[in-house]
Protein backbone atom coordinates (compact mmCIF):
# COMPACT_ATOMS: atom_id res chain seq x y z
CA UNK A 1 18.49 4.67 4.41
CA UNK A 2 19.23 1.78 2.49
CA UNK A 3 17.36 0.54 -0.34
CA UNK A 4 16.62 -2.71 -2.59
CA UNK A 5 16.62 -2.48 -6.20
CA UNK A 6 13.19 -3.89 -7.61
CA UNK A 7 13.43 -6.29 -10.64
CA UNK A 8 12.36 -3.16 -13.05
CA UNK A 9 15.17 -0.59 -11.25
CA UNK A 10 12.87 1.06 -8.85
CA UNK A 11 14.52 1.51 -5.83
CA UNK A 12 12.77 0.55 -2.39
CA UNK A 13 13.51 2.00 0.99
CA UNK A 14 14.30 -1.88 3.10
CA UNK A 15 12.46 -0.48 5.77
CA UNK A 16 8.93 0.90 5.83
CA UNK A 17 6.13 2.12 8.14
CA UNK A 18 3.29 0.34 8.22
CA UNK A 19 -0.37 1.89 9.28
CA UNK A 20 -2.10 -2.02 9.68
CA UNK A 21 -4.39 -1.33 12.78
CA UNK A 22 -3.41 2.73 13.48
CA UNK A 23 -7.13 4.01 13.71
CA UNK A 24 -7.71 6.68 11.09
CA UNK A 25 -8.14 9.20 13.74
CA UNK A 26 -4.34 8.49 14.29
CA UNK A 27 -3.19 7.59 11.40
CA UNK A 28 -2.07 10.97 9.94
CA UNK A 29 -0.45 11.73 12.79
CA UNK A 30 1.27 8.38 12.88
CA UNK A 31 2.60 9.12 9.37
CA UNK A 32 3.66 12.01 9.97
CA UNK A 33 5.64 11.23 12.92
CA UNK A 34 7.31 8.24 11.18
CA UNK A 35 8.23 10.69 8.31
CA UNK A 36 10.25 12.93 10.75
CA UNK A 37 12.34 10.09 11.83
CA UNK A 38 13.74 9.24 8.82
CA UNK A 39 10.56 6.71 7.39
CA UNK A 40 10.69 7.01 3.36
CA UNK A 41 8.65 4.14 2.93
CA UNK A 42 4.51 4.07 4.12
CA UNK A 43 2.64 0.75 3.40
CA UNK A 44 -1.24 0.67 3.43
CA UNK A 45 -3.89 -0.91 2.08
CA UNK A 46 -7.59 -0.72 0.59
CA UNK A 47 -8.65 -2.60 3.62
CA UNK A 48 -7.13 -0.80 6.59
CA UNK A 49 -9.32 2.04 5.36
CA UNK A 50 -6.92 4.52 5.73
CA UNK A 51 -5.71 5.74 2.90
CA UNK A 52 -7.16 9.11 3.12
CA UNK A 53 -5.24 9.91 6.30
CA UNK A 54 -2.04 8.79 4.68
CA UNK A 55 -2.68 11.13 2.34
CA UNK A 56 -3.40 14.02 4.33
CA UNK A 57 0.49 12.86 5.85
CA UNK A 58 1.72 12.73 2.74
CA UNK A 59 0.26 16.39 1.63
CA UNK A 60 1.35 18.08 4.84
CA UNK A 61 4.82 16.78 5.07
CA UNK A 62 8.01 18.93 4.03
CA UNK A 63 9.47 15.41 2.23
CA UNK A 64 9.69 15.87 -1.37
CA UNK A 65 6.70 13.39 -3.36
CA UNK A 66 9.85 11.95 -4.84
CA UNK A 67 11.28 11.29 -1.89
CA UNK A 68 8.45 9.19 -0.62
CA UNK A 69 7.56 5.30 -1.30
CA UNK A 70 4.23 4.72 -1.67
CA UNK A 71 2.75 0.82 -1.26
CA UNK A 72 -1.04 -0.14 -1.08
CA UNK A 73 -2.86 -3.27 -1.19
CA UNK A 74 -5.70 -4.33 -3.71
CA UNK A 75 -8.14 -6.09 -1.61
CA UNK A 76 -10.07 -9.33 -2.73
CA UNK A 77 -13.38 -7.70 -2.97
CA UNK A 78 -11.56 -5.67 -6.06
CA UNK A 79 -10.18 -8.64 -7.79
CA UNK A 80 -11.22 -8.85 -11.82
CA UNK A 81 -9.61 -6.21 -14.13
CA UNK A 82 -12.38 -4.01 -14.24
CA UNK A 83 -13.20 -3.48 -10.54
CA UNK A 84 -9.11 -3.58 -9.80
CA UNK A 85 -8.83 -1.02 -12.35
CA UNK A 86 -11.43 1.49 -10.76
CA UNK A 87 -10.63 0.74 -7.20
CA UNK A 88 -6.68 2.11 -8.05
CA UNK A 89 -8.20 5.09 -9.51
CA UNK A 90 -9.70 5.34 -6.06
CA UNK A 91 -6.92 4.45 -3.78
CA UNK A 92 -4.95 7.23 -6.02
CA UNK A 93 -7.62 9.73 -5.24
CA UNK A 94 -7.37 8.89 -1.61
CA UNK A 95 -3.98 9.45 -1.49
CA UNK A 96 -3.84 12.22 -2.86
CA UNK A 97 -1.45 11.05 -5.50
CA UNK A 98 -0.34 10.86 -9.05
CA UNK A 99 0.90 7.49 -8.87
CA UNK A 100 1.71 4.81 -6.24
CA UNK A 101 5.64 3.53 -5.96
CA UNK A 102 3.65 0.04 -5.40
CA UNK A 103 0.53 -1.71 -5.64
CA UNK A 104 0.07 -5.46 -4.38
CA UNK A 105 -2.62 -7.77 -4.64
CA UNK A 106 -3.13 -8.58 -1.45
CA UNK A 107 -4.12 -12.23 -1.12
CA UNK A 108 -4.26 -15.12 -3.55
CA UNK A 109 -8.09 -15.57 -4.01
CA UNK A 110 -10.99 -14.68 -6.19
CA UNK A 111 -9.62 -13.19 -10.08
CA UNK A 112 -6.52 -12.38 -9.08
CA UNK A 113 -5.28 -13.12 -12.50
CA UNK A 114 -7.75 -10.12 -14.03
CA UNK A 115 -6.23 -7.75 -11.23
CA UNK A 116 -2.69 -8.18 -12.17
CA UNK A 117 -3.47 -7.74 -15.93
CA UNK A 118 -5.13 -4.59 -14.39
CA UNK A 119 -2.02 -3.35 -12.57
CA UNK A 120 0.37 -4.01 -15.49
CA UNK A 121 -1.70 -1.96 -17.55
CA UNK A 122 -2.26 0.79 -15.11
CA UNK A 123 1.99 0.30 -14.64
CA UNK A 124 2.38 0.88 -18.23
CA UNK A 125 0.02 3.80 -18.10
CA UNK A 126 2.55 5.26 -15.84
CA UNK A 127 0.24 5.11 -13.04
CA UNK A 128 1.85 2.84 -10.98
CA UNK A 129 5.84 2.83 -10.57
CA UNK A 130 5.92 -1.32 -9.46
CA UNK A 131 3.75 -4.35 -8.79
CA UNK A 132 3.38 -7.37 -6.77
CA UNK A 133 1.94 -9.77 -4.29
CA UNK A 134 1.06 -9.82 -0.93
CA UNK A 135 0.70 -13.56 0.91
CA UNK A 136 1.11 -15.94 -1.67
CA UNK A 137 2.09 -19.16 -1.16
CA UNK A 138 5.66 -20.19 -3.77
CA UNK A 139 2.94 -22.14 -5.48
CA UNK A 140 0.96 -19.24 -6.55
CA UNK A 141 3.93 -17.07 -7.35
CA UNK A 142 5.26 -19.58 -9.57
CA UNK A 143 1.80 -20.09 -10.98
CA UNK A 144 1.34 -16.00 -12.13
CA UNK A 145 4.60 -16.11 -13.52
CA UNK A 146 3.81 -19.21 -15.78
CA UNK A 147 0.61 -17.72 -16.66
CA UNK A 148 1.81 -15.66 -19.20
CA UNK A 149 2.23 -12.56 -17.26
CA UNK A 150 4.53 -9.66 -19.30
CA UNK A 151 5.40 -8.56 -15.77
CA UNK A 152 6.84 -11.20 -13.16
CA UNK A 153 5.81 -9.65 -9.93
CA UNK A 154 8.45 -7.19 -8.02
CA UNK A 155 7.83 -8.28 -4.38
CA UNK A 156 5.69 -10.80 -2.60
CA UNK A 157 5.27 -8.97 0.91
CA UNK A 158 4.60 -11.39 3.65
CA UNK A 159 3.47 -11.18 7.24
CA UNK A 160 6.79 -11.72 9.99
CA UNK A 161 5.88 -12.44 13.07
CA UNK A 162 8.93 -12.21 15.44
C-alpha cells in the first residue's frame, strides 16, 4: 500500500474505498469485502447515510483500528460551529469510533467558515487525526487559508470522472 504524507505527518493510504451510492443494506458487506483485499482507506459521508454500516465493517473486521483510515464528510445542512460540532459527535457515534483519520467539509456553501473552526477544535481535542475540503473551487481554498485559519486544510478531495 502506498501512502501520502498529509501536511501535519498523518499518513494516508493513496487509494481508498468509497461507499457513495452502496445501499446501506450492502454497505457493510461492501466494506468488508474491500477490507479483505487489501483496502486501508474507507471514505463516507454524513449524506450517503451510511455511516452506521461502515461501522458495523469496521467493528467486525480482523484489521487493527490503527490500521484503518477513516474519512467522512460534513454535510451543508451541518455547517456553523455549533451544529458541525454536534453532528461529528454523531458521525463518531455512528462509526463506532474514537476518532476519524479525516473529516472534510464537503461543499463550499452555507458557514463553512464556523465548521472548520469546529473541526480544528475538535482536531485539537484529539478527536479528529486531519481536516479538509471536499469540492472547492482554488478560489475558496485560497480564501480559508487567508481567513485566518490556524490549520490550512490537509486535502481538498474532488470528484474524477474518468
Amino acid at each position: 500500500m502506498e501512502y501520502v504524507t498529509l501536511n501535519n505527518g498523518v499518513e494516508m493510504p493513496i487509494l481508498g474505498f468509497g461507499v457513495y451510492q452502496i445501499p446501506q443494506e450492502e454497505t457493510k458487506q461492501a466494506v468488508l469485502d474491500a477490507i479483505s483485499v487489501g483496502y486501508k482507506s474507507i471514505d463516507t459521508a454524513q449524506s450517503y447515510f451510511n455511516e452506521e454500516q461502515v461501522g458495523e465493517a469496521i467493528k467486525e473486521t480482523d484489521v487493527s483500528r490503527e490500521e484503518l483510515f477513516i474519512t467522512t464528510k460534513i454535510w451543508i445542512d451541518n455547517y456553523g460551529y455549533e451544529k458541525c460540532k454536534e453532528s461529528v459527535y454523531e458521525s463518531l457515534e455512528k462509526l463506532g469510533l474514537d476518532y476519524i483519520d479525516l473529516v472534510l467539509l464537503h461543499q463550499p456553501f452555507a458557514d463553512y467558515y464556523g465548521a472548520y473552526r469546529a473541526l480544528e477544535d475538535l482536531y485539537e481535542e484529539g478527536k479528529i487525526r486531519a481536516i479538509g475540503v471536499s469540492n472547492f473551487y482554488p478560489d475558496r481554498i485560497t480564501d480559508m487559508c487567508l481567513f485566518g485559519r490556524e490549520i490550512v486544510p490537509a486535502v481538498n478531495q474532488v470528484k474524477f470522472l474518468s
